[in-house]
C-alpha atoms as a PDB file:
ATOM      1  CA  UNK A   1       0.000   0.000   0.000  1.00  0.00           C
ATOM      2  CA  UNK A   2       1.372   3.533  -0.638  1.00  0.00           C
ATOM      3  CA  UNK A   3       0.003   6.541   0.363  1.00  0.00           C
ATOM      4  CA  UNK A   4       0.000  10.098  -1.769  1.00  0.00           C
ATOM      5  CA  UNK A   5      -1.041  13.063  -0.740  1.00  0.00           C
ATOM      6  CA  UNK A   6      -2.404  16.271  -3.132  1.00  0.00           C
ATOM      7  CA  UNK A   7      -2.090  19.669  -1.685  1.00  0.00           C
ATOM      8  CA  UNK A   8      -3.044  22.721  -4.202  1.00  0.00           C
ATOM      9  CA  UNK A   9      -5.396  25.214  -3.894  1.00  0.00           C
ATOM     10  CA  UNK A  10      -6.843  24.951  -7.159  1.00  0.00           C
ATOM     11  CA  UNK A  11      -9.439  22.681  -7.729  1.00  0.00           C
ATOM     12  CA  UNK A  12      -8.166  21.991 -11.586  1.00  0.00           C
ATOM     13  CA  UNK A  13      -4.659  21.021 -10.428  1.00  0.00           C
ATOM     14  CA  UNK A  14      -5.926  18.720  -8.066  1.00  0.00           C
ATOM     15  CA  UNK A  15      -7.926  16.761 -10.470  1.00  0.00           C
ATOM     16  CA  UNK A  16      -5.503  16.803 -13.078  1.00  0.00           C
ATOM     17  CA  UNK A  17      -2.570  15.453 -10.898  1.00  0.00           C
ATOM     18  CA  UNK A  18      -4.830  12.891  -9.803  1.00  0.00           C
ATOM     19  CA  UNK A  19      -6.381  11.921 -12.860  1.00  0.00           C
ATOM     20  CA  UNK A  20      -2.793  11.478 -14.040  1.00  0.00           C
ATOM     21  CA  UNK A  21      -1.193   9.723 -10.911  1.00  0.00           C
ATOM     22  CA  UNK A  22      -4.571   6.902 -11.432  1.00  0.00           C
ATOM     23  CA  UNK A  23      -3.234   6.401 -15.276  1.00  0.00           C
ATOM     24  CA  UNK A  24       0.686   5.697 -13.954  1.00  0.00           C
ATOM     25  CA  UNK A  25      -0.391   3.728 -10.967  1.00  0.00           C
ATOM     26  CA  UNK A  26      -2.329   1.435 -13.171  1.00  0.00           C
ATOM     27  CA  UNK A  27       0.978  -0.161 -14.021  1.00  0.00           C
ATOM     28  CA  UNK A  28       1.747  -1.018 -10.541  1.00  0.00           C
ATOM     29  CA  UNK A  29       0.735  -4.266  -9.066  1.00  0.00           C
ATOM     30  CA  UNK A  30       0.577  -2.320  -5.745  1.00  0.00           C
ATOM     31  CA  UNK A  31      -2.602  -0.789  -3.999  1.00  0.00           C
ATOM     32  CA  UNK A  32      -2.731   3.197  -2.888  1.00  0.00           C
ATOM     33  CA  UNK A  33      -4.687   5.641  -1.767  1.00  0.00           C
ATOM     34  CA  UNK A  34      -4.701   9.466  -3.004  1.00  0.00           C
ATOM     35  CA  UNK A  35      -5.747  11.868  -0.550  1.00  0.00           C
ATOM     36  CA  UNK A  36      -6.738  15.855  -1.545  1.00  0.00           C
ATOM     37  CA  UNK A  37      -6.317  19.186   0.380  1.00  0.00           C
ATOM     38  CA  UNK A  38      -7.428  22.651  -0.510  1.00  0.00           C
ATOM     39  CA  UNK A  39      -4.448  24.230   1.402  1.00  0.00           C
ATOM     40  CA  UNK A  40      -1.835  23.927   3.784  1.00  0.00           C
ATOM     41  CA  UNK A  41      -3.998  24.618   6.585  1.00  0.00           C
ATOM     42  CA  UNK A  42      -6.509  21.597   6.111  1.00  0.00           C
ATOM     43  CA  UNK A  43      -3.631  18.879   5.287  1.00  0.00           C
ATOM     44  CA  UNK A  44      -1.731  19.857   8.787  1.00  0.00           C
ATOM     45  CA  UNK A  45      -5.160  19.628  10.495  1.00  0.00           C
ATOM     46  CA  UNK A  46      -6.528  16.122   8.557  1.00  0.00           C
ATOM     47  CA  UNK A  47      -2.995  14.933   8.159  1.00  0.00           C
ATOM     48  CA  UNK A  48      -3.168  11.300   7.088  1.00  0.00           C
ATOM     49  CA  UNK A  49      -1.576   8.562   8.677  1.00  0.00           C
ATOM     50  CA  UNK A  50       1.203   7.063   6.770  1.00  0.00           C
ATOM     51  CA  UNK A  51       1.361   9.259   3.776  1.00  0.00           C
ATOM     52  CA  UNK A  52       4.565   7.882   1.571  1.00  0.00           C
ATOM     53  CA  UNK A  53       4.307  10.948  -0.734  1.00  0.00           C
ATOM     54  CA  UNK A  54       2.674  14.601  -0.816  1.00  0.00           C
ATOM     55  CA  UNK A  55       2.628  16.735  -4.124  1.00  0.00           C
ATOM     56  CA  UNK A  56       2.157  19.908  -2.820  1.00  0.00           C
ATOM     57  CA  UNK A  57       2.072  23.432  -4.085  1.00  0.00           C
ATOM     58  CA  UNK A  58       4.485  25.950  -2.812  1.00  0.00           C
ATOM     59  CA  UNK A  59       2.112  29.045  -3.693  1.00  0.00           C
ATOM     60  CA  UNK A  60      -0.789  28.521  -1.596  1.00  0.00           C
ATOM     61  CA  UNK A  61      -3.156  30.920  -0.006  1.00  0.00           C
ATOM     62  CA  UNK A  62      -2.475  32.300   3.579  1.00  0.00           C
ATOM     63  CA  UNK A  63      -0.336  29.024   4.620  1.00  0.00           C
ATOM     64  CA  UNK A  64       1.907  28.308   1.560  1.00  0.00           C
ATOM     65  CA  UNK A  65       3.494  25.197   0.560  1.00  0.00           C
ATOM     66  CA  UNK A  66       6.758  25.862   2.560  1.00  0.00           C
ATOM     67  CA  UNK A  67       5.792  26.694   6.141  1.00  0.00           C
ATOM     68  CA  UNK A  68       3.514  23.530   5.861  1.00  0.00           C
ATOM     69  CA  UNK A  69       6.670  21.472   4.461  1.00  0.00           C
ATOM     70  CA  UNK A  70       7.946  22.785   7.917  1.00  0.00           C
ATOM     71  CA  UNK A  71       5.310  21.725  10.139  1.00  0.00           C
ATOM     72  CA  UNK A  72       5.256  18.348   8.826  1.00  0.00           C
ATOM     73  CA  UNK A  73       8.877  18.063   9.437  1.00  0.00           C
ATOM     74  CA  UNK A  74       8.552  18.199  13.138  1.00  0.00           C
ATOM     75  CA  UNK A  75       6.749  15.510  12.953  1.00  0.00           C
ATOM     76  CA  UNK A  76       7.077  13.086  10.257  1.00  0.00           C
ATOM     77  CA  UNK A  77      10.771  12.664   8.659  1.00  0.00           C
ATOM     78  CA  UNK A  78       9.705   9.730   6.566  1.00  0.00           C
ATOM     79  CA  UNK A  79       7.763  11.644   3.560  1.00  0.00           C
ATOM     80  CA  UNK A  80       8.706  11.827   0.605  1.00  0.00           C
ATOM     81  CA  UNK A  81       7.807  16.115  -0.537  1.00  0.00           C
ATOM     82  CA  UNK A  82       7.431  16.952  -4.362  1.00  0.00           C
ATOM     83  CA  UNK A  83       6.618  20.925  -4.648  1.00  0.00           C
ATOM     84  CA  UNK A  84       4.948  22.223  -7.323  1.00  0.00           C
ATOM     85  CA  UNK A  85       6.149  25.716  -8.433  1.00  0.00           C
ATOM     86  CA  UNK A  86       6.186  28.505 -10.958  1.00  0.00           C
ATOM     87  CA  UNK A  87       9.449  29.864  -9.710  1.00  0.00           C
ATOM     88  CA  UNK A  88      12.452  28.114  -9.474  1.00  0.00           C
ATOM     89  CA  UNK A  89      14.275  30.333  -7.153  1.00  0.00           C
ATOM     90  CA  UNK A  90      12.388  28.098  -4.360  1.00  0.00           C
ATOM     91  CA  UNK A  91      14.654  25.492  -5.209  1.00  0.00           C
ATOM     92  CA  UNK A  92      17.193  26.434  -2.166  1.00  0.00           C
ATOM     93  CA  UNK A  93      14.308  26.325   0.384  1.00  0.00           C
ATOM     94  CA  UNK A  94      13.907  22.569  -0.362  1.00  0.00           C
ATOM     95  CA  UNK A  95      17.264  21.568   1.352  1.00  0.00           C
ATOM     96  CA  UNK A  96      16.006  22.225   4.876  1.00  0.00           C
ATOM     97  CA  UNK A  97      12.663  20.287   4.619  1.00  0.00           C
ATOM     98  CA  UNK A  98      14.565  17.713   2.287  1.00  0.00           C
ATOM     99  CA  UNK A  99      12.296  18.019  -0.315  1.00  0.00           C
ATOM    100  CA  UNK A 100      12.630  15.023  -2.682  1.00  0.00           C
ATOM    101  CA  UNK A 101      11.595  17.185  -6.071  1.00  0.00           C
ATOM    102  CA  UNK A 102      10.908  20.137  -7.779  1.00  0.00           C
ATOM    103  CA  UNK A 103       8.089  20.227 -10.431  1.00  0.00           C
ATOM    104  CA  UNK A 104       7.793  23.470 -12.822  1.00  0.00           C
ATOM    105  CA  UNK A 105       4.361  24.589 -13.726  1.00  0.00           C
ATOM    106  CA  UNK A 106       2.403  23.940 -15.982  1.00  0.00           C
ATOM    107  CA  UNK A 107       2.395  20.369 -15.760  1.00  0.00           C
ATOM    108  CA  UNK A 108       1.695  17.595 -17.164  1.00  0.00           C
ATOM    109  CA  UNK A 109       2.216  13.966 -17.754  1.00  0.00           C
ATOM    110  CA  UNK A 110       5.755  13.777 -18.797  1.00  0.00           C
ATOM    111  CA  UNK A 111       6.754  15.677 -15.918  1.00  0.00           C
ATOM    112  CA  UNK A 112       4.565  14.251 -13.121  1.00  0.00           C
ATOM    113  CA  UNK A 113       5.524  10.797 -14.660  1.00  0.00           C
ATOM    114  CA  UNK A 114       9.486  11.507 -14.441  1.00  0.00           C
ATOM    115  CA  UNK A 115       9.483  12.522 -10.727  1.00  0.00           C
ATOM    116  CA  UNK A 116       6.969  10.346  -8.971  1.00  0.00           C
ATOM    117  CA  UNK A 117       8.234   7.273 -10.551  1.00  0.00           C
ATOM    118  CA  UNK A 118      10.795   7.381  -9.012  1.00  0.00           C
ATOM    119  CA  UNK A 119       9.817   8.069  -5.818  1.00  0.00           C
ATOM    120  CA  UNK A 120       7.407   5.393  -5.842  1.00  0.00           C
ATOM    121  CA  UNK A 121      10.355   2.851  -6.586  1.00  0.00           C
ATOM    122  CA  UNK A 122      12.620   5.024  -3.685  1.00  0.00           C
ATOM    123  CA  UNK A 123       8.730   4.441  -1.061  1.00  0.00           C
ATOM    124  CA  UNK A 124       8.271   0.784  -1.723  1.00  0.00           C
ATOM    125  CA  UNK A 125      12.374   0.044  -1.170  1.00  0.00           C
ATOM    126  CA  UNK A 126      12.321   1.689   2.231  1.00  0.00           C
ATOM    127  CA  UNK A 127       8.817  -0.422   2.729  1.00  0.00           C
ATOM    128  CA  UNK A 128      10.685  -3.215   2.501  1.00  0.00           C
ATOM    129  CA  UNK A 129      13.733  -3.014   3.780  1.00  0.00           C
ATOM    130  CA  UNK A 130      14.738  -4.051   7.393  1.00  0.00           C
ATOM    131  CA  UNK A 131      17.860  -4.399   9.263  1.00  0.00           C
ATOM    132  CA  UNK A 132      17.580  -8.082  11.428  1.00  0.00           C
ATOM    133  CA  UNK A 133      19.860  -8.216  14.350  1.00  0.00           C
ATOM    134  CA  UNK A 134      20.152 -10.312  17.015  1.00  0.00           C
ATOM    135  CA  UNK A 135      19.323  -8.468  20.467  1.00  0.00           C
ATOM    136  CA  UNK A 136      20.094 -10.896  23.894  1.00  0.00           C
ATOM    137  CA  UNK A 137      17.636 -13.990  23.069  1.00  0.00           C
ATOM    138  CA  UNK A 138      15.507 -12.870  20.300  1.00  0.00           C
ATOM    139  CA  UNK A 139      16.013 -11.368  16.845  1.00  0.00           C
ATOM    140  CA  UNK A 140      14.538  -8.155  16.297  1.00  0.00           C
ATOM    141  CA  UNK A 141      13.929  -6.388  12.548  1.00  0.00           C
ATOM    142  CA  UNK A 142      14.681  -2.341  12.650  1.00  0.00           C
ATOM    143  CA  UNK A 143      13.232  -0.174   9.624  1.00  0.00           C
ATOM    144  CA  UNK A 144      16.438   0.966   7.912  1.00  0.00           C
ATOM    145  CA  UNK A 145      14.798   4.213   6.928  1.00  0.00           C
ATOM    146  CA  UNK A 146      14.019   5.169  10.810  1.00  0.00           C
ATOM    147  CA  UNK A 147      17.739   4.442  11.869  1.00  0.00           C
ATOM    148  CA  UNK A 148      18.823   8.359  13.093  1.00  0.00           C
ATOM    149  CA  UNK A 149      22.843   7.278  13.700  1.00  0.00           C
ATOM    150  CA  UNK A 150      25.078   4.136  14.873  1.00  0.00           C
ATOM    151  CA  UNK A 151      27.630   4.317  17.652  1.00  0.00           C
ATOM    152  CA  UNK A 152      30.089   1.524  19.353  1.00  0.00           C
ATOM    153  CA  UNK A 153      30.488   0.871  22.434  1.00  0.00           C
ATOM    154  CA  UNK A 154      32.393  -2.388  22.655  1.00  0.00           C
ATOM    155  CA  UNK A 155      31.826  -5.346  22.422  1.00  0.00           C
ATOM    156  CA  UNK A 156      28.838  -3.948  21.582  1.00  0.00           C
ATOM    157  CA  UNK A 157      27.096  -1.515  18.603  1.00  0.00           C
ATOM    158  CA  UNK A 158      24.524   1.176  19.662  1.00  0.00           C
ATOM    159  CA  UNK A 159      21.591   1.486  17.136  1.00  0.00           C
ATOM    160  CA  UNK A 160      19.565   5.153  17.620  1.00  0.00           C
ATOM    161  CA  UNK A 161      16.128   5.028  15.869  1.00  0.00           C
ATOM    162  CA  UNK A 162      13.464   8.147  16.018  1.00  0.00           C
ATOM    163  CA  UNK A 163      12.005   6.467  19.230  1.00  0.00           C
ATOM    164  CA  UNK A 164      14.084   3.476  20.687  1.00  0.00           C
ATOM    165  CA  UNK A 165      17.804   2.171  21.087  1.00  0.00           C
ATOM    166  CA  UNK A 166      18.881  -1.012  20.508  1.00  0.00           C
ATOM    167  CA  UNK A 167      22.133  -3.082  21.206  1.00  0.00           C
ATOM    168  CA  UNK A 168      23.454  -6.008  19.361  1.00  0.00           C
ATOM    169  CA  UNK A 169      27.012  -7.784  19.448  1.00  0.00           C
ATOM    170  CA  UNK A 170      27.655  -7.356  15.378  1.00  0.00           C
ATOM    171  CA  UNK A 171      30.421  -5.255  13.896  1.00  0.00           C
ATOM    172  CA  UNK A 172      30.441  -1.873  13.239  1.00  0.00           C
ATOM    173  CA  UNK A 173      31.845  -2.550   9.746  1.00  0.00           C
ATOM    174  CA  UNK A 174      29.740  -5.601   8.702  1.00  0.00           C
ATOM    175  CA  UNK A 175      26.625  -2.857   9.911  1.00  0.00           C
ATOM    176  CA  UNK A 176      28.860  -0.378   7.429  1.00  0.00           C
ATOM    177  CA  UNK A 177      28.717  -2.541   4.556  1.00  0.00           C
ATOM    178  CA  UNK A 178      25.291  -3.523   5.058  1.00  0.00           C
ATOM    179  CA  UNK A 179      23.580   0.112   5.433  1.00  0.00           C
ATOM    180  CA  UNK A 180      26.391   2.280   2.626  1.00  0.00           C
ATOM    181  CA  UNK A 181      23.992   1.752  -0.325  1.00  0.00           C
ATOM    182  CA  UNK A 182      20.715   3.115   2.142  1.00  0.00           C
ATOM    183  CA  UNK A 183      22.408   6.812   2.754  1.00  0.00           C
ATOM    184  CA  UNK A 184      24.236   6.129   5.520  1.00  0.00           C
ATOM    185  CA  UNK A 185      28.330   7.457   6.311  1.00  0.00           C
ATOM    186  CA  UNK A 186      30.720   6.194   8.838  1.00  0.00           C
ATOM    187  CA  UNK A 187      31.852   9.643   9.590  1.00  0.00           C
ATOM    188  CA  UNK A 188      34.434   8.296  12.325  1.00  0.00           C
ATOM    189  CA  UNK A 189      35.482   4.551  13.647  1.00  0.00           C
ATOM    190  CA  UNK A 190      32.849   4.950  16.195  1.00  0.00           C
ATOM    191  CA  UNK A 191      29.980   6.437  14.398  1.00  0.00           C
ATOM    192  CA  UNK A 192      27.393   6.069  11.323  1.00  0.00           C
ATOM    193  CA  UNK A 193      25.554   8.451  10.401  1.00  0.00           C
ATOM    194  CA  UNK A 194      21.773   8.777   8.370  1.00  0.00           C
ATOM    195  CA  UNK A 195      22.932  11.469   5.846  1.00  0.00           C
ATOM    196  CA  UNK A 196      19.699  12.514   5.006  1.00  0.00           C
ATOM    197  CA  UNK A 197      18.921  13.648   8.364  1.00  0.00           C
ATOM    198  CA  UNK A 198      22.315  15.585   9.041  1.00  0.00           C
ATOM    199  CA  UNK A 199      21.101  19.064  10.305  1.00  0.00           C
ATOM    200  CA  UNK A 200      24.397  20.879  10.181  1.00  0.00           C
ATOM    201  CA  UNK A 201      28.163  20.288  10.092  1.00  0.00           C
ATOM    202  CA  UNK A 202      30.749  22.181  11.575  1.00  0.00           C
ATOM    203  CA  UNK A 203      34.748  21.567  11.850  1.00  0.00           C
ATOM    204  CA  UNK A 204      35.121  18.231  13.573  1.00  0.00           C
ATOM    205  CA  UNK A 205      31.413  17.713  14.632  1.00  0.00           C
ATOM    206  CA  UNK A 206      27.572  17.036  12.457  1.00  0.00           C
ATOM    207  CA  UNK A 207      24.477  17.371  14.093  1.00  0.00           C
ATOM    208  CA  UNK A 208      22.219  14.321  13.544  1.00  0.00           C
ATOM    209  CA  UNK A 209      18.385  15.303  15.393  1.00  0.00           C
ATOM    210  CA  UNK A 210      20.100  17.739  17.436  1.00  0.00           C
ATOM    211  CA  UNK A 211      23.068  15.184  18.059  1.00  0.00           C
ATOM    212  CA  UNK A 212      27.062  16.398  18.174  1.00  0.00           C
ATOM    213  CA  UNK A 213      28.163  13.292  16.454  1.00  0.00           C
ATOM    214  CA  UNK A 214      32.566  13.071  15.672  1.00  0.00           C
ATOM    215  CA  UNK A 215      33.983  13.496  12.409  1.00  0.00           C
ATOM    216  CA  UNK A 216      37.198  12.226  11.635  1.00  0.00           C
ATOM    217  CA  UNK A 217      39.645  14.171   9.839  1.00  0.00           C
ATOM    218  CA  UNK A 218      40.649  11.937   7.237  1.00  0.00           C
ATOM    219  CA  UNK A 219      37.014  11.408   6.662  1.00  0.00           C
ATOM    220  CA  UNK A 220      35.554  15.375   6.238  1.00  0.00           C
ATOM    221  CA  UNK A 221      36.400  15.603   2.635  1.00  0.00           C
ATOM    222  CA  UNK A 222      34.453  12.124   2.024  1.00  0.00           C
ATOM    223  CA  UNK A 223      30.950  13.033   4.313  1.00  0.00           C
ATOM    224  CA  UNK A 224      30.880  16.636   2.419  1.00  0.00           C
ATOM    225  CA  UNK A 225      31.138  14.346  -1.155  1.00  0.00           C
ATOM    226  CA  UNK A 226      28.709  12.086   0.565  1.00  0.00           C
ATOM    227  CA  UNK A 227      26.370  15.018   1.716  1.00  0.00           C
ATOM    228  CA  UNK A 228      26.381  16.934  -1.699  1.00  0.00           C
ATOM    229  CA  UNK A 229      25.261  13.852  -3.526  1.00  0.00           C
ATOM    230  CA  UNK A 230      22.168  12.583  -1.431  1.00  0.00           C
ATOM    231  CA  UNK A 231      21.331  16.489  -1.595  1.00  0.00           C
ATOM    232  CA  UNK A 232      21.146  15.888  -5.476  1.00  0.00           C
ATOM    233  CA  UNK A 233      19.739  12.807  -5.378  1.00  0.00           C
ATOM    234  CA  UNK A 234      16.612  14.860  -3.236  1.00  0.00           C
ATOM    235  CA  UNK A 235      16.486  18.171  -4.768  1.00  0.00           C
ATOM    236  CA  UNK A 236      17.440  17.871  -8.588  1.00  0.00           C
END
């Protein structure tokens, strides 16, 4: 099941983004749901639970598309955000509510079709993917995609999600190799970082969800190169 939201204050966008979104879903063996808003205002206020993706317009009456972005940021880091926009010089806002895409008006098919594709494919992977460790006596499964930033503390490994910590005995670079291809940097021989939620950076340190997390020297030049190219991979 996915989940897509449409937030635009004109009634004609609305029903042209979702008559369009029905045609491209038809070719996915998946179920969804597509939910409307009239504005900012009404999505924060009706926001549904576990929306994947929101296609939202930036210039909205009295809240506009970016404040809302915001909002939802302080609460849900999982969605996936593709503005809608007549002006491109929005583009820099995106990078601090990690917008996934831009989409120029006017649009149509082609374009819809070339950004939310790909999101859909980017949604489903993080659906299914799960990082199994072992934890004491039982083996638990951790959503990759709510993993916030790894530490060691030996013999051990420290796992940080939004809402829980977990410990388990594997190897800091077997957990390395295993999360690299899913955004994540080992900034330092104690530490692994979720680069897409990497607030600031500063000298030695980044801030992870308000976090001071280590960087090592030889590693700075690598995390900025790692940085700049999940920012392009969001906002492109």
């Amino acid at each position: 099941m996915i989940n897509i939201g449409i937030c635009d204050d004109e009634l004609l966008y609305r029903i042209k983004i979702k008559d369009i979104l029905k045609e491209l879903l038809r070719s996915y063996s998946i179920n969804y749901n597509i939910y409307e808003f009239s504005s900012g205002e009404e999505l924060l206020n009706n926001y549904p639970k576990g929306l994947d993706i929101l296609i939202m317009d930036i210039q909205m009456k009295i809240v506009n598309g970016m404040y809302t972005a915001r909002k939802i940021r302080e609460f849900d880091q999982n969605l996936e955000i593709i503005f809608m926009t007549s002006f491109s010089e929005f583009m820099q806002e995106g990078y601090e509510v990690k917008a996934y895409r831009y989409i120029l008006k006017p649009i149509n098919e082609r374009k819809i079709s070339k950004n939310i594709l790909p999101c859909i494919d980017e949604v489903m992977k993080k659906k299914n993917n799960y990082l199994t460790i072992n934890v004491k006596n039982y083996i638990d499964r951790i959503k990759i995609d709510s993993i916030v930033y790894i530490e060691t503390a030996r013999p051990n490994i420290l796992i940080y999600t939004y809402d829980n910590m977990y410990t388990t005995k594997m190897s800091i670079s077997k957990i390395e190799k295993i999360l690299s291809e899913y955004g994540f940097f080992r900034c330092h021989n104690s530490y692994i970082v979720n680069l897409k939620l990497i607030e600031s950076m500063n000298g030695n340190t980044v801030v992870v969800k308000g976090k001071n997390i280590p960087i090592s020297k030889y590693r700075v030049k690598d995390l900025k190169l790692a940085i700049t190219n999940i920012l392009g991979d969001i906002v492109c």
